[in-house]
C-alpha atoms as a PDB file:
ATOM      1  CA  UNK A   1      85.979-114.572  12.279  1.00  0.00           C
ATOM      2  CA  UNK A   2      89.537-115.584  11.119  1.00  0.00           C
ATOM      3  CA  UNK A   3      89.791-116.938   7.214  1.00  0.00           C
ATOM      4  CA  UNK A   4      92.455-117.875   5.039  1.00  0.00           C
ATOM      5  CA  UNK A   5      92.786-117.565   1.151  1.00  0.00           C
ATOM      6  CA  UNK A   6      95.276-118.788  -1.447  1.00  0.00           C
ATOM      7  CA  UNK A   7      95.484-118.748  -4.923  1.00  0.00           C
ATOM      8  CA  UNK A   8      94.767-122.140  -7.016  1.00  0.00           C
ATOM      9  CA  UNK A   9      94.608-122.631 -10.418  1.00  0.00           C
ATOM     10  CA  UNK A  10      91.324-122.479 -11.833  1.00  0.00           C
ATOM     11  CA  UNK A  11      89.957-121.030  -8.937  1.00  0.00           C
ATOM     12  CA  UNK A  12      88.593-118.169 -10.577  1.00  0.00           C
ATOM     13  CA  UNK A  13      87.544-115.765  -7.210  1.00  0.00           C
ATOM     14  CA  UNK A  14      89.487-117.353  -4.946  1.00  0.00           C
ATOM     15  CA  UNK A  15      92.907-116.312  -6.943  1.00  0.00           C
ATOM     16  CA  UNK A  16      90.894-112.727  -8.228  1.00  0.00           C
ATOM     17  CA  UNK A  17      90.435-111.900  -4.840  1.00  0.00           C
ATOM     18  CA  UNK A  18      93.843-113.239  -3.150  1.00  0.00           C
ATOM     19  CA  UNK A  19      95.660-110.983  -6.220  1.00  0.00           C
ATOM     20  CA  UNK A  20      93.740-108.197  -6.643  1.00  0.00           C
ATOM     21  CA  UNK A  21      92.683-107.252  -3.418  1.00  0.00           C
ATOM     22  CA  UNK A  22      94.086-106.150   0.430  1.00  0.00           C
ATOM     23  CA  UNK A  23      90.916-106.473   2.470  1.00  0.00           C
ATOM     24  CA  UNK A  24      90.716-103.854   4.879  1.00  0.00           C
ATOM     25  CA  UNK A  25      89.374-103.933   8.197  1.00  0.00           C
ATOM     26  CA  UNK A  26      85.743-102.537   9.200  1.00  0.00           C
ATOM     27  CA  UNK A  27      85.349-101.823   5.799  1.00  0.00           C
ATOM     28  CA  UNK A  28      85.617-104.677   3.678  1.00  0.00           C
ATOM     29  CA  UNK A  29      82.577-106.982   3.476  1.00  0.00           C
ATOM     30  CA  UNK A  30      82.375-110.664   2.277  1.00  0.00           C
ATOM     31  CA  UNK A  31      79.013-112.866   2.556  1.00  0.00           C
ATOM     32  CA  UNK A  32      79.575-116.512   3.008  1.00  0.00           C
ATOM     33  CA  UNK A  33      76.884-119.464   3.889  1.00  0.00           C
ATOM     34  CA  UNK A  34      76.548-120.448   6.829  1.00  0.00           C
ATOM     35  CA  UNK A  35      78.608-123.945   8.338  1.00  0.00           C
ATOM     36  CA  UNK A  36      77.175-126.698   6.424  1.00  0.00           C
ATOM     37  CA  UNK A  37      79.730-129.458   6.460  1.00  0.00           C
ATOM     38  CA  UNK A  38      80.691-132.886   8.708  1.00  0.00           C
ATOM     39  CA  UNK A  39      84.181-132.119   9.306  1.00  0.00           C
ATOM     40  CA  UNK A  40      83.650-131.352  12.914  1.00  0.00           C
ATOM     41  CA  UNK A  41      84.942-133.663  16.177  1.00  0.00           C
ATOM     42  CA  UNK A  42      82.594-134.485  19.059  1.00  0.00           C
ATOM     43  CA  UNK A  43      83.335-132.283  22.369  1.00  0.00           C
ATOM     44  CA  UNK A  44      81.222-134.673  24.159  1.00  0.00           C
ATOM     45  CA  UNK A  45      84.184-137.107  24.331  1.00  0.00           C
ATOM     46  CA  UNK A  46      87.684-137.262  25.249  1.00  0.00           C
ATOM     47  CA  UNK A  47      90.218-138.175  23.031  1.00  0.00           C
ATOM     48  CA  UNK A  48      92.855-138.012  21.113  1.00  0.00           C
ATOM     49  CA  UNK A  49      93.020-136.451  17.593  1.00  0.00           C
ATOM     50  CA  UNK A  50      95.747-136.810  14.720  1.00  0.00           C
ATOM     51  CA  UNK A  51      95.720-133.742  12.500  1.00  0.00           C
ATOM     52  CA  UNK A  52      97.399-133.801   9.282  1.00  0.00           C
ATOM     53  CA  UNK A  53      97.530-130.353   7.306  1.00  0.00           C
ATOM     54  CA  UNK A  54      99.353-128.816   4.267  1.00  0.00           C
ATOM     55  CA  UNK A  55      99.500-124.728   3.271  1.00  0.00           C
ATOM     56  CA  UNK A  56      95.951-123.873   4.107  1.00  0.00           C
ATOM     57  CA  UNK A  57      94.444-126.957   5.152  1.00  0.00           C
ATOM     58  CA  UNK A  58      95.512-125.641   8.461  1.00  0.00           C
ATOM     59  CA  UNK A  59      92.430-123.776   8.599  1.00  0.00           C
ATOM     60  CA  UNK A  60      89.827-126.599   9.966  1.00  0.00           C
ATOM     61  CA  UNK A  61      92.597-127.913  11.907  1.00  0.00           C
ATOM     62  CA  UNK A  62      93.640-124.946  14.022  1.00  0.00           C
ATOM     63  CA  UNK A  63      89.716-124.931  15.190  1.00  0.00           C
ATOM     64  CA  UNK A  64      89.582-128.518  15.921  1.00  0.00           C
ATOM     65  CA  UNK A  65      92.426-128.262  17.880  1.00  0.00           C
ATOM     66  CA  UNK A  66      91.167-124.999  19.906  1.00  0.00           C
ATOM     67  CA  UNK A  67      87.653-126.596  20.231  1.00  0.00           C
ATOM     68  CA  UNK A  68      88.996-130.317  21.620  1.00  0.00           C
ATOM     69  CA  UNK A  69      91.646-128.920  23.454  1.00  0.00           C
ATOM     70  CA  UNK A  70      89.369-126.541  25.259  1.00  0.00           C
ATOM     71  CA  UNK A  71      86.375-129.030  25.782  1.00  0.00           C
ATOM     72  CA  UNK A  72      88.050-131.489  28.313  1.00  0.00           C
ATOM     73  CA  UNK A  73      91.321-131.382  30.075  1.00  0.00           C
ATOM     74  CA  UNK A  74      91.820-135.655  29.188  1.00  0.00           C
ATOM     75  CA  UNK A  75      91.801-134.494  25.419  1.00  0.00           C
ATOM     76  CA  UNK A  76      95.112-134.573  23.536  1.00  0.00           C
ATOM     77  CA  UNK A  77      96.426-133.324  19.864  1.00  0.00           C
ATOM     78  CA  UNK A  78      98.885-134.023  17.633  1.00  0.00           C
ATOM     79  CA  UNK A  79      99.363-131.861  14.245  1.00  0.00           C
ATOM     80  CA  UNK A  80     101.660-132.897  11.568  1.00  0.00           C
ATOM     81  CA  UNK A  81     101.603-129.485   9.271  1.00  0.00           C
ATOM     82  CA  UNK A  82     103.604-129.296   6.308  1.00  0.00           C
ATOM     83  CA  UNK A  83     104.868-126.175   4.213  1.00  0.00           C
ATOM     84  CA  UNK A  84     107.718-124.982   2.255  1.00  0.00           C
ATOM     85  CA  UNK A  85     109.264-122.714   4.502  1.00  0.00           C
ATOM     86  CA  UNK A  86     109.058-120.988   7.844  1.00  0.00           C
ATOM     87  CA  UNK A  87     107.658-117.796   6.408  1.00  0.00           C
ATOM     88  CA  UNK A  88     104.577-119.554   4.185  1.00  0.00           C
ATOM     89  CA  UNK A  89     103.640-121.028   7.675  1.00  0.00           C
ATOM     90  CA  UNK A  90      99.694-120.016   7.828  1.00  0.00           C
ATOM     91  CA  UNK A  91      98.832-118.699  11.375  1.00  0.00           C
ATOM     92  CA  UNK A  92     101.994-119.639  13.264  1.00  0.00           C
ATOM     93  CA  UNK A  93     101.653-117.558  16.096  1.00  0.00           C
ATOM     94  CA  UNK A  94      97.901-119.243  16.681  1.00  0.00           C
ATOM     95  CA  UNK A  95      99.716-122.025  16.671  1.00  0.00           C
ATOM     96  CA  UNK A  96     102.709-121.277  19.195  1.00  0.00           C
ATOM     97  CA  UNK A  97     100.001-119.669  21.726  1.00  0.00           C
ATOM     98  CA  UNK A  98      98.235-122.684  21.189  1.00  0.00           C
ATOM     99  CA  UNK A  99     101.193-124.967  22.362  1.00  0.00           C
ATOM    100  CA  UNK A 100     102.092-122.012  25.019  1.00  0.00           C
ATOM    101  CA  UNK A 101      98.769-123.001  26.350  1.00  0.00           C
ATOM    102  CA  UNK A 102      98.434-126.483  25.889  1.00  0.00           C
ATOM    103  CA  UNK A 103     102.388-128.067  26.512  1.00  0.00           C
ATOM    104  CA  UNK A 104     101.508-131.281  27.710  1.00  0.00           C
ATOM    105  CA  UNK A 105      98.708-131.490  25.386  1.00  0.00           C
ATOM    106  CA  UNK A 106      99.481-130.251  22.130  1.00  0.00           C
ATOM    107  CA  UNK A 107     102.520-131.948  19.866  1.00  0.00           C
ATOM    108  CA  UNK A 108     102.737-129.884  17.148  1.00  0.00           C
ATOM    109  CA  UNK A 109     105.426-131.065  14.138  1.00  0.00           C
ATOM    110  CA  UNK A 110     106.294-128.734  11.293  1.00  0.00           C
ATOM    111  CA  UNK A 111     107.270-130.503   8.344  1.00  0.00           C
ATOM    112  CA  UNK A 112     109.006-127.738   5.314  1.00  0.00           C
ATOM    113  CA  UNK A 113     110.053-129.115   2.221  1.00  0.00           C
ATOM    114  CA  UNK A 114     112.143-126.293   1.190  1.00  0.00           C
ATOM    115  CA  UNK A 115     114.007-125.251   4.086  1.00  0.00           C
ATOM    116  CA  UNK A 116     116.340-127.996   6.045  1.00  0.00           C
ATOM    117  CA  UNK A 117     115.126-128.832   9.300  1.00  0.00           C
ATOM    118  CA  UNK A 118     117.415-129.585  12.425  1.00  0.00           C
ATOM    119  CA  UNK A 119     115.690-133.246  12.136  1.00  0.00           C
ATOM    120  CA  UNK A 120     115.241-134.967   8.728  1.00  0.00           C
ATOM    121  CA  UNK A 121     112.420-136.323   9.843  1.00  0.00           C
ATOM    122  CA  UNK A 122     110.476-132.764   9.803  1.00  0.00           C
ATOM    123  CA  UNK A 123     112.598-131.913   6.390  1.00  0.00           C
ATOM    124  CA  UNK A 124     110.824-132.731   2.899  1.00  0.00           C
ATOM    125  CA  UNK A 125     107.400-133.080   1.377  1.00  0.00           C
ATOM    126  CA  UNK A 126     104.472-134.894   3.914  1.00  0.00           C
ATOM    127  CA  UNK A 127     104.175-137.347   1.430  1.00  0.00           C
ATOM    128  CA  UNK A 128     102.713-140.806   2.587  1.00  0.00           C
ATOM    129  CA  UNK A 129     106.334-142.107   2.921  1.00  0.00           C
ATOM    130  CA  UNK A 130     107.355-139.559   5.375  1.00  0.00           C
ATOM    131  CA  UNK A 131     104.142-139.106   7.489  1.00  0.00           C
ATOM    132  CA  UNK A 132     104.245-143.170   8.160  1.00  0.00           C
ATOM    133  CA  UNK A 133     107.546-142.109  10.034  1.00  0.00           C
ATOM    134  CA  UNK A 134     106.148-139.341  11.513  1.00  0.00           C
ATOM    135  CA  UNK A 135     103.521-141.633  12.740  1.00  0.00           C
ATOM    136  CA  UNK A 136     105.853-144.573  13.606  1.00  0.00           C
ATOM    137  CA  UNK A 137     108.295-141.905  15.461  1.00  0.00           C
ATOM    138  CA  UNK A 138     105.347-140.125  17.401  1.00  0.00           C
ATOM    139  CA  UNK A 139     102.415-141.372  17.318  1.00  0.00           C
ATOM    140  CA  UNK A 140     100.928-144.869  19.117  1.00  0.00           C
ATOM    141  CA  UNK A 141      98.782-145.589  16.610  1.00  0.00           C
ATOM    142  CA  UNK A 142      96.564-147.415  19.442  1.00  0.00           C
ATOM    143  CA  UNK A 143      95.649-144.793  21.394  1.00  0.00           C
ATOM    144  CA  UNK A 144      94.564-142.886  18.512  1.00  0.00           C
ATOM    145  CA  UNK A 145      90.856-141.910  18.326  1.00  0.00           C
ATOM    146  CA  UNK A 146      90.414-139.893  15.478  1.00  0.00           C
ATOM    147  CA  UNK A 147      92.368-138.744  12.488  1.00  0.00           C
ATOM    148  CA  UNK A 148      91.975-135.944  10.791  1.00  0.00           C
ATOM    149  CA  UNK A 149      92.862-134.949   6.930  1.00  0.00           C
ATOM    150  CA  UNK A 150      93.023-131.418   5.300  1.00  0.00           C
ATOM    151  CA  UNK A 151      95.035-130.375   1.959  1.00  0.00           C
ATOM    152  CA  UNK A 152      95.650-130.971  -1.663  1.00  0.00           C
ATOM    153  CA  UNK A 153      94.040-134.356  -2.695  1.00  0.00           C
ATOM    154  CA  UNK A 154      97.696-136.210  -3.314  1.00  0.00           C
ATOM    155  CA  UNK A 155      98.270-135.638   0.242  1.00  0.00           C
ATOM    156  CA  UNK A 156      94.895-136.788   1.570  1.00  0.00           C
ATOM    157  CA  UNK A 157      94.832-140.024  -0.501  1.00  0.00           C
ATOM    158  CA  UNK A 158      98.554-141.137   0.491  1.00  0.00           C
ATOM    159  CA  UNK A 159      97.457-140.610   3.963  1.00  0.00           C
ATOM    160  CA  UNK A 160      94.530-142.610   3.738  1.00  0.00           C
ATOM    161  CA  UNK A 161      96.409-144.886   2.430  1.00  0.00           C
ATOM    162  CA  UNK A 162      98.799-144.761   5.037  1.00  0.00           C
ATOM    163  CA  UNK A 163      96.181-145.490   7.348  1.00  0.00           C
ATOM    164  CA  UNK A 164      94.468-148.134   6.395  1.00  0.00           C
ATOM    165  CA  UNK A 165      97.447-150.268   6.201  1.00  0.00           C
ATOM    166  CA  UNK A 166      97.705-149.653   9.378  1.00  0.00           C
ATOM    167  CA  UNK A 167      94.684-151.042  10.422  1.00  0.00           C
ATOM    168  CA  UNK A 168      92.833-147.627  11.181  1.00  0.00           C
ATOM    169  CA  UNK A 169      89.375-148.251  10.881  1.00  0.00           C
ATOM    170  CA  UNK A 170      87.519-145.756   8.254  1.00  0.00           C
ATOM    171  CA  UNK A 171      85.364-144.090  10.476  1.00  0.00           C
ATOM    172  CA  UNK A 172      87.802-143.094  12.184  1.00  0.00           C
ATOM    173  CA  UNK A 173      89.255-141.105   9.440  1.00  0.00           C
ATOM    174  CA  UNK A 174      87.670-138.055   8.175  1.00  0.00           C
ATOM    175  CA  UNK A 175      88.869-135.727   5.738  1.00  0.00           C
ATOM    176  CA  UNK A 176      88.660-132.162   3.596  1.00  0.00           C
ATOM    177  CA  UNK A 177      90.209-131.053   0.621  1.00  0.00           C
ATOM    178  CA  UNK A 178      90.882-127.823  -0.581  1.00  0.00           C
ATOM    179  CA  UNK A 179      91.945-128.562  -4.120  1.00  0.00           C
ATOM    180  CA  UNK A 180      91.451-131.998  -6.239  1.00  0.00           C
ATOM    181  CA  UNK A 181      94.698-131.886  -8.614  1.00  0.00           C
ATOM    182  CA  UNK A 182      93.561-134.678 -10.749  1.00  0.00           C
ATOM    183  CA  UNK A 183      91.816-134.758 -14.169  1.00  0.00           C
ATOM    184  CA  UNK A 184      88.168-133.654 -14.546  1.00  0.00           C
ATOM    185  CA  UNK A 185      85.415-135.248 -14.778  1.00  0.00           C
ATOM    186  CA  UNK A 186      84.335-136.223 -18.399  1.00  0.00           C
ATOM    187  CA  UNK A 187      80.463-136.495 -18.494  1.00  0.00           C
ATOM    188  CA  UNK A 188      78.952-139.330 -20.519  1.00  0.00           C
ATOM    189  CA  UNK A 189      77.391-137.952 -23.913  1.00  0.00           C
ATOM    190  CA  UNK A 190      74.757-139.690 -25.282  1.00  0.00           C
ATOM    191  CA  UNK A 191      74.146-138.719 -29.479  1.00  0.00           C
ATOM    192  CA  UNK A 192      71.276-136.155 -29.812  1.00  0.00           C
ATOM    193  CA  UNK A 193      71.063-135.652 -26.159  1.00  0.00           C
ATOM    194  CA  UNK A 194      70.587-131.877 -26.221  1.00  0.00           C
ATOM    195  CA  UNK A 195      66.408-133.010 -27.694  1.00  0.00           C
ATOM    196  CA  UNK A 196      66.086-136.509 -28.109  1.00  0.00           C
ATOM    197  CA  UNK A 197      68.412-137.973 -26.003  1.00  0.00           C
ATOM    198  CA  UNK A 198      68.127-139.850 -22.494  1.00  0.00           C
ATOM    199  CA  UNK A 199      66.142-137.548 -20.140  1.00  0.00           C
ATOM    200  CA  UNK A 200      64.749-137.561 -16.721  1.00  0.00           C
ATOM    201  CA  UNK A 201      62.426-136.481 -14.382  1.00  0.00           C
ATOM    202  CA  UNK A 202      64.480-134.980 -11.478  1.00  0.00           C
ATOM    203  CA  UNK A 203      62.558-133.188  -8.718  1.00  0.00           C
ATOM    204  CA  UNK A 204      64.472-131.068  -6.023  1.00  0.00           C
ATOM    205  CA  UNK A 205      63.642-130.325  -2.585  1.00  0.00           C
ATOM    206  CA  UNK A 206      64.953-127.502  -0.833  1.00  0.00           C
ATOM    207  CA  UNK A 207      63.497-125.300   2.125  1.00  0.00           C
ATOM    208  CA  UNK A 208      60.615-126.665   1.908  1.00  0.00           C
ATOM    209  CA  UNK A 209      60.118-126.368  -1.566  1.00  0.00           C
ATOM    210  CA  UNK A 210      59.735-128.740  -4.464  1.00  0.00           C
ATOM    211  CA  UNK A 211      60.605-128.079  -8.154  1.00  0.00           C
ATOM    212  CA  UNK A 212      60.553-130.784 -10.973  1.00  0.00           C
ATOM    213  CA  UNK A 213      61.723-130.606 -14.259  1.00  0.00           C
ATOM    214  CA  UNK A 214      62.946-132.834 -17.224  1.00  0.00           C
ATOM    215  CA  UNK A 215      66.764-132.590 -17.150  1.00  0.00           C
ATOM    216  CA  UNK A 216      69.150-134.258 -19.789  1.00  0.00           C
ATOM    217  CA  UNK A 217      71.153-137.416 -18.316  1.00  0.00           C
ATOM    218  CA  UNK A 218      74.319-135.893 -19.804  1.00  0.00           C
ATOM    219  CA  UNK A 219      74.268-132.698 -17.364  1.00  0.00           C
ATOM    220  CA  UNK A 220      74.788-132.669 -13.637  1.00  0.00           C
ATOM    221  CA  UNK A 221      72.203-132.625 -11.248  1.00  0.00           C
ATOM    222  CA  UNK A 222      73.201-129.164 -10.159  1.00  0.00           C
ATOM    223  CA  UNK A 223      73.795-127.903 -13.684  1.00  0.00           C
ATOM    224  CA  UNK A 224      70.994-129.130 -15.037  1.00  0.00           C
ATOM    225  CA  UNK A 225      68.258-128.012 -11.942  1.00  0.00           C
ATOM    226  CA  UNK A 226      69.901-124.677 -11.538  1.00  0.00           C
ATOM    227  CA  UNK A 227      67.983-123.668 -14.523  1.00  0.00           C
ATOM    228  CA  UNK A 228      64.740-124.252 -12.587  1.00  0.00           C
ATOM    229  CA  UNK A 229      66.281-123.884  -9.074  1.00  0.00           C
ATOM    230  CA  UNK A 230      68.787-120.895  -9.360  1.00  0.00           C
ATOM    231  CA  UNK A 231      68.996-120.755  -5.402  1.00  0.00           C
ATOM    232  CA  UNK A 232      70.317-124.323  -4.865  1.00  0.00           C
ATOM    233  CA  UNK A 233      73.565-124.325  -2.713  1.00  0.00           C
ATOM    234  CA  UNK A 234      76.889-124.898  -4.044  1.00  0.00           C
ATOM    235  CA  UNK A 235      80.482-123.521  -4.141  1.00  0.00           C
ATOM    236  CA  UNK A 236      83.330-124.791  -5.564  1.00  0.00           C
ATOM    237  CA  UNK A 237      81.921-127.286  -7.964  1.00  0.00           C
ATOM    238  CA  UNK A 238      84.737-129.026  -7.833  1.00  0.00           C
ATOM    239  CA  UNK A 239      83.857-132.644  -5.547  1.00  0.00           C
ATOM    240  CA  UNK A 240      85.634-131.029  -2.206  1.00  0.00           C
ATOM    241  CA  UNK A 241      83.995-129.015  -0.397  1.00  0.00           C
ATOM    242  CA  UNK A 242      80.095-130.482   0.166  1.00  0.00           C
ATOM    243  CA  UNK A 243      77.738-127.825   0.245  1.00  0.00           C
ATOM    244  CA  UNK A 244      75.512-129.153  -3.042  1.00  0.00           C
ATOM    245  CA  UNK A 245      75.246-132.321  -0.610  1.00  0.00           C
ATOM    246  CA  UNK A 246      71.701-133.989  -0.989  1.00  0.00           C
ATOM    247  CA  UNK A 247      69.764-136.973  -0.339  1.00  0.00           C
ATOM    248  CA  UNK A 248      68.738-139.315  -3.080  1.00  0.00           C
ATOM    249  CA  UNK A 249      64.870-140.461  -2.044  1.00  0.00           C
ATOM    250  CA  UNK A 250      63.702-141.724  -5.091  1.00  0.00           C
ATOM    251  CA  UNK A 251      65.497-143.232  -8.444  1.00  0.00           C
ATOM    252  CA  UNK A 252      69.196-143.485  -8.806  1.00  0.00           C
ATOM    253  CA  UNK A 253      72.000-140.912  -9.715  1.00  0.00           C
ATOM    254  CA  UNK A 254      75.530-141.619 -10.923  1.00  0.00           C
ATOM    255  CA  UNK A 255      78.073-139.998  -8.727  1.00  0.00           C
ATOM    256  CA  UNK A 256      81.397-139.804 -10.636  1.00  0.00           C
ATOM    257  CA  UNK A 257      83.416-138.158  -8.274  1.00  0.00           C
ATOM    258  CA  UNK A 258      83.690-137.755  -4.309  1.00  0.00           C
ATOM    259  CA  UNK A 259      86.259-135.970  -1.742  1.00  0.00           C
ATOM    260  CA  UNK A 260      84.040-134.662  -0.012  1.00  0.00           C
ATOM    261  CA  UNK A 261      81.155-137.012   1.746  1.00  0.00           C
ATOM    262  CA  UNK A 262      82.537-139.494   4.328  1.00  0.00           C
ATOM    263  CA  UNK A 263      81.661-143.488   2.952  1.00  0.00           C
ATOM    264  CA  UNK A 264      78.764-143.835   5.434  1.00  0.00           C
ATOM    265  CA  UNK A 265      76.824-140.526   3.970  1.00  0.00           C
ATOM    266  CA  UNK A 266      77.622-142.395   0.970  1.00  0.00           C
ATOM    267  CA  UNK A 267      75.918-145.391   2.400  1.00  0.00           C
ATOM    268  CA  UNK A 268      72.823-143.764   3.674  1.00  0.00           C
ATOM    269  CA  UNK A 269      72.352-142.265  -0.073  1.00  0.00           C
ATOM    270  CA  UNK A 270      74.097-138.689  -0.133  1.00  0.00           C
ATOM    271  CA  UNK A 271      75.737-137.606  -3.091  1.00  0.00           C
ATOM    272  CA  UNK A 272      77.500-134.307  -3.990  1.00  0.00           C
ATOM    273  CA  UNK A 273      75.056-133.070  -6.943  1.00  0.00           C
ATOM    274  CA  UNK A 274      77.767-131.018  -8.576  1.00  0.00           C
ATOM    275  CA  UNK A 275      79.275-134.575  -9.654  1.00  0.00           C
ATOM    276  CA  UNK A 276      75.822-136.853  -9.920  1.00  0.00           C
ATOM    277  CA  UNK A 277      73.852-137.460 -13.413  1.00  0.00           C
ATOM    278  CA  UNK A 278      70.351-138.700 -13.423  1.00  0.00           C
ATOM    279  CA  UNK A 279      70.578-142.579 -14.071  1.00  0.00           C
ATOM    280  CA  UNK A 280      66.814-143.152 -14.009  1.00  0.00           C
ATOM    281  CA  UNK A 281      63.782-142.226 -15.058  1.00  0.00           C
ATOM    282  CA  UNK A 282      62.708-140.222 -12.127  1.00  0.00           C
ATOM    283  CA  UNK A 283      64.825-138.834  -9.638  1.00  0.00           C
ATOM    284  CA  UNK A 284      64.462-136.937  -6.407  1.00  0.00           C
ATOM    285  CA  UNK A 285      66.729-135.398  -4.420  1.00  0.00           C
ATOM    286  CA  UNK A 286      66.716-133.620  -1.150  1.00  0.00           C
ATOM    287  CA  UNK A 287      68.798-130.865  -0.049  1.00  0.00           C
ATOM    288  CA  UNK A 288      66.841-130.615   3.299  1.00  0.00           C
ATOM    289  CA  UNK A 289      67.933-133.848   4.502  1.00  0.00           C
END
């Protein structure tokens, strides 16, 4: 399995590990969970897929890429990946076998922002102002089946925004983050909360098994059911990545925060319980679903 790891601020193991250790080969061991996220395109179909990456967003992508490229031989892909320089390009050589392989198939565009490029176009940041030329330059928007998103959240929201003015419809657009740069969350406190404030009866469901307990409204979901439920599934805690993804089935929860879940999971009553508060009495939530 090929990973990638840099360090972000606040990360805590992510920059531990990235500074403090060189993982060695056949002996170096590191568990992860298992695949649990939507940010996966359908093989069943042709088509053709926009990826836009920054610095390690470029992991998803360069498996997307592999996966549609190799699936069906009417399949195209275009990558806009942006970096500061040549040498802080993650898995370049992937990438040039990749186009070795694919020629016809495969546009790949390197965009560095410190380190002039032949073409201005592929010189600066891939801000929303330079990946709408990109897009104009390269890309027929109406031919495009699916677009793809993966990097800081700045990025991901100016190209969303990109999109949708030009007339991209929303499920066509799916996107991971990374890293959410923006301020934090700031929970709601509610005076003498920690024993007589607002409370609620939130039951979790997870393999198979149901737990309830009376959790404070002023504590996350996750936070507060962990307590009862130390096995529940999470990572980053930080809105991006989805794996404390769950299905509200009873009651009502406040989700502050969301980079992760695409608007129809949204729709259908999926929040990320890292960033939902009990907002009724009773609440139930399923990790299951």
């Amino acid at each position: 399995m090929t990973g990638s790891a840099r360090t972000c601020p606040n990360f805590l193991f992510q920059t531990c590990y990235v500074q403090n250790n060189e993982p060695q080969i056949g002996r170096d061991t590191v568990e992860v969970l298992a695949p649990t996220g939507a940010f996966t395109p359908d093989l069943t179909t042709s088509g053709h897929h926009i990826l836009v990456a920054a610095g390690s967003g470029i992991t998803p992508m360069l498996s997307i890429a592999e996966s549609v490229l190799a699936a069906d031989e009417a399949s195209r892909v275009t990558l806009f990946y942006g970096n500061r320089r040549t040498d802080t390009v993650m898995f370049a050589d992937e990438l040039a076998d990749l186009k070795d392989l694919y020629p016809a198939r495969f546009q790949l565009a390197h965009v560095l922002s410190r380190e002039p490029r032949e073409a201005e176009l592929f010189s600066g940041r891939l801000d929303a102002d330079r990946l709408a030329a990109l897009i104009d330059g390269l890309v027929d928007v109406g031919t495009a089946d699916h677009w793809w998103l993966c990097g800081p959240h700045g990025m991901v929201t100016g190209a969303r925004q990109v999109l949708a003015g030009l007339g991209v419809p929303e499920d066509r657009v799916h996107q991971e983050l990374f890293f959410a740069d923006d301020e934090p969350i700031t929970p709601v406190h509610h005076q003498d909360a920690a024993a007589e404030g607002p409370v609620s009866q939130v039951t979790v469901i997870l393999d198979g098994r149901t737990a309830t307990a009376t959790l404070p409204q002023d504590r996350t979901v996750l936070d507060g059911a962990q307590r009862t439920r130390p096995d529940l599934p999470f990572a980053c805690k930080g809105r991006v990545c989805g794996t404390c993804r769950a299905l509200v089935t009873h009651g009502k929860a406040d989700m502050r925060r969301n980079f992760a879940l695409e608007p129809a999971e949204v729709d259908a009553g999926y929040v990320l319980t890292c960033q939902s508060f009990p907002a009724s009495d009773a609440l139930t939530v399923d990790y299951d679903s």
